[in-house]
C-alpha atoms as a PDB file:
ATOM      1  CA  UNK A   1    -109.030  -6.178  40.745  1.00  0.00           C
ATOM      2  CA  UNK A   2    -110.349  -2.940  42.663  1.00  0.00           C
ATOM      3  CA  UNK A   3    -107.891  -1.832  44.948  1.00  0.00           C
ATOM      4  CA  UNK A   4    -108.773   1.055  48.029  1.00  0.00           C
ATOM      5  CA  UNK A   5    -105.944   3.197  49.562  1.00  0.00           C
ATOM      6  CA  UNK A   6    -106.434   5.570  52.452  1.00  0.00           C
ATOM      7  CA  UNK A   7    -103.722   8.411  53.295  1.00  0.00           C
ATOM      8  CA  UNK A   8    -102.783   8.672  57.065  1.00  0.00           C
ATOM      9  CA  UNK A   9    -101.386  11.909  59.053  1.00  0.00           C
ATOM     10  CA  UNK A  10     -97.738  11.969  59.309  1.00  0.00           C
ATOM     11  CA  UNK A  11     -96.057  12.424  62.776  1.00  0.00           C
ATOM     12  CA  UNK A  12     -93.125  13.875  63.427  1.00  0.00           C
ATOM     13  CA  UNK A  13     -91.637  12.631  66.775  1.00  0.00           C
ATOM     14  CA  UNK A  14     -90.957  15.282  69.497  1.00  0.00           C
ATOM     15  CA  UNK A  15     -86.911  14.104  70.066  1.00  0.00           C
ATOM     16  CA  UNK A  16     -86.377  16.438  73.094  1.00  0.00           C
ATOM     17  CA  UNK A  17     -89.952  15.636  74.931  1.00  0.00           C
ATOM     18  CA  UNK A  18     -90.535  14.988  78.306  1.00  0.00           C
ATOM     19  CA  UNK A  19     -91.415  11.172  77.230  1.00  0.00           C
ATOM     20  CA  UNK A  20     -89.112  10.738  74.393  1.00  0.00           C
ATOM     21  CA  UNK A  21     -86.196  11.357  77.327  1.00  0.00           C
ATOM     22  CA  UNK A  22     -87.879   9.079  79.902  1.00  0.00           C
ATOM     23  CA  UNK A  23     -87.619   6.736  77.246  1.00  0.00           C
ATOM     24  CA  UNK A  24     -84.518   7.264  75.927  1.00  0.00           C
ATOM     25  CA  UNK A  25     -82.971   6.696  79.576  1.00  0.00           C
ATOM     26  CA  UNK A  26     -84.630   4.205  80.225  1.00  0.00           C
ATOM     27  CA  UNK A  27     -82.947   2.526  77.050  1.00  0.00           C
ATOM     28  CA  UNK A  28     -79.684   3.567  78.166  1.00  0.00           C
ATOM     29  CA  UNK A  29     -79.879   2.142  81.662  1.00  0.00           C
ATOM     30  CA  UNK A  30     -80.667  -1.430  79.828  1.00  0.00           C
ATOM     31  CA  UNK A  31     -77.173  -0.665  77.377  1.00  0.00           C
ATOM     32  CA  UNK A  32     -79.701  -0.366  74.583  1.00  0.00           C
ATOM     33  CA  UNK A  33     -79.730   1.994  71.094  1.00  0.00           C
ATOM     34  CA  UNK A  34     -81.463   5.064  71.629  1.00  0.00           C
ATOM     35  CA  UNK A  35     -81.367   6.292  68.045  1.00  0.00           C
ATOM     36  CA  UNK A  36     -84.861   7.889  66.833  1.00  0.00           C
ATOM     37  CA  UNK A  37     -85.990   5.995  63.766  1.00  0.00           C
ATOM     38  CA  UNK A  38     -89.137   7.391  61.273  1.00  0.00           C
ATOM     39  CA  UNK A  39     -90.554   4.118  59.965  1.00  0.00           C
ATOM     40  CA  UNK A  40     -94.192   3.165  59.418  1.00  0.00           C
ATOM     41  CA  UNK A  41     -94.438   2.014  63.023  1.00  0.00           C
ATOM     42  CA  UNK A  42     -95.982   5.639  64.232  1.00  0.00           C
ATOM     43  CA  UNK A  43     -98.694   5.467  61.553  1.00  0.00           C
ATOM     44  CA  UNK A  44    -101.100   5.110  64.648  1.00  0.00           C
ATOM     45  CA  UNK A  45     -99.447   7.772  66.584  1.00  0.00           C
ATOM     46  CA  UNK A  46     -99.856   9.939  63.541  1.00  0.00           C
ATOM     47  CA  UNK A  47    -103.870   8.912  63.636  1.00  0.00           C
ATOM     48  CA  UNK A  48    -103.465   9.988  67.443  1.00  0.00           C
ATOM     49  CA  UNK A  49    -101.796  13.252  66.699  1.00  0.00           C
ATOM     50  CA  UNK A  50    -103.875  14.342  63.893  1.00  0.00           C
ATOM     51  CA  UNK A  51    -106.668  14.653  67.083  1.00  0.00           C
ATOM     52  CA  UNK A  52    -104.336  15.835  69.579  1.00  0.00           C
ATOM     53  CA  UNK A  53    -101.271  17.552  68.027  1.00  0.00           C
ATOM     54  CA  UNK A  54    -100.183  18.489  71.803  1.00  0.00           C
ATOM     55  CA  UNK A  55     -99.955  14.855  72.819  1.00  0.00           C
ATOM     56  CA  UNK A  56     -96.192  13.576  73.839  1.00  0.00           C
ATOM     57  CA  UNK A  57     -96.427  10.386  72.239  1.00  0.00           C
ATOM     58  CA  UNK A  58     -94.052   7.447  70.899  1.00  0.00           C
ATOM     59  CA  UNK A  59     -94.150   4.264  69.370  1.00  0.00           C
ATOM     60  CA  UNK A  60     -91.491   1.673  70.154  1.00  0.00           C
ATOM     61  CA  UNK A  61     -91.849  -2.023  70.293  1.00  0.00           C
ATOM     62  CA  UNK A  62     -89.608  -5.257  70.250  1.00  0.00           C
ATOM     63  CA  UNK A  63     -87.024  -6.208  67.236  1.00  0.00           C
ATOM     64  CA  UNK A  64     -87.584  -9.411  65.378  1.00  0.00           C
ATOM     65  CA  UNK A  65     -91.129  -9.098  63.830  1.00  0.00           C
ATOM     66  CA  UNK A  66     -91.821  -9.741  60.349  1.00  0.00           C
ATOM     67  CA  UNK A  67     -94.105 -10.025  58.203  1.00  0.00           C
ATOM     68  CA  UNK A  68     -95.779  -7.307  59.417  1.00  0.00           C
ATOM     69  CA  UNK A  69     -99.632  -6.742  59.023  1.00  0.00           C
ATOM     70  CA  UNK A  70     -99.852 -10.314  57.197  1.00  0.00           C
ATOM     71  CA  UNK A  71    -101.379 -13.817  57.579  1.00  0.00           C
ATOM     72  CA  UNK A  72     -97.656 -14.720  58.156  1.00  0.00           C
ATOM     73  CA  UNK A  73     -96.895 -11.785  60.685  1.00  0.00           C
ATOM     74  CA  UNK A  74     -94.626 -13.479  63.687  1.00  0.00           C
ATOM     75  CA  UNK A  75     -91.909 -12.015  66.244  1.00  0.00           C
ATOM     76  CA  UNK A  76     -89.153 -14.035  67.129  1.00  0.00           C
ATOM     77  CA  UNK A  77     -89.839 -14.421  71.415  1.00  0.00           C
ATOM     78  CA  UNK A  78     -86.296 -13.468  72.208  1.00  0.00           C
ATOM     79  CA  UNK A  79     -87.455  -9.732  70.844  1.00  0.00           C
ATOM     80  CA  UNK A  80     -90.389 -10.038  73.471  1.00  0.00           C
ATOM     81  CA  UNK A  81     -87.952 -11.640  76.231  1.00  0.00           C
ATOM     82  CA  UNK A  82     -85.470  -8.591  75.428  1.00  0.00           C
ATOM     83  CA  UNK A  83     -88.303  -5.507  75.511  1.00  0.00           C
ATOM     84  CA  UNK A  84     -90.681  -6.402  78.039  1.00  0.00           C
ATOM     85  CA  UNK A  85     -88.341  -5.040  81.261  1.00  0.00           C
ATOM     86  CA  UNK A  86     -87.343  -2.434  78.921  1.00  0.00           C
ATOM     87  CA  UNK A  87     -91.613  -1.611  78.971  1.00  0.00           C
ATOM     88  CA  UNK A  88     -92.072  -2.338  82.215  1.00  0.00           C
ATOM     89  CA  UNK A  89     -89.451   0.154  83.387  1.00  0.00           C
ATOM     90  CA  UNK A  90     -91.092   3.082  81.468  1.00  0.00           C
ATOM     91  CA  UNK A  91     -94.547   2.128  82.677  1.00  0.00           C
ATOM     92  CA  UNK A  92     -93.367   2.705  86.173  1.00  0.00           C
ATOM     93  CA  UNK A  93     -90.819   5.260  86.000  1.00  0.00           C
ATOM     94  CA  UNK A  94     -92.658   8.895  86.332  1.00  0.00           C
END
């Protein structure tokens, strides 16, 4: 069995950023969490940063999804039902 790896950028998340803060008060106003978390969720912001290390980026997303990047990957629709006016409150806040 041949097996391929390829390394990705790490990405260090800008806590005090102008987006970061939108975000984070936007989480507050909904009573959420606004702890910052390092998992392998940014990998694609790390891509993104690699290219544009001046970019104010962030990668959130509903709870409740496993089996992440498999044939059984899944999210529970409460997660969805619980972060999409979380989303759409960011998207429209400037």
């Amino acid at each position: 069995k041949t097996c391929f790896s390829n390394g990705y950028s790490g990405w260090i998340p800008k806590n005090s950023s102008k987006l970061c803060t939108k975000v984070k008060n936007v989480y507050q106003k909904f009573g959420l969490p606004t702890t910052t978390t390092v998992t392998h969720g940014g990998l694609e912001c790390g891509c993104f940063a690699l290219f544009q290390p001046s970019l104010d980026i962030i990668s959130i997303g509903p709870d409740k999804i496993y089996d992440i990047h498999t044939y059984k990957e899944r999210v529970h629709l409460t997660g969805i039902e619980e972060f999409w006016p979380v989303l759409q409150t960011i998207v429209a806040s400037e």
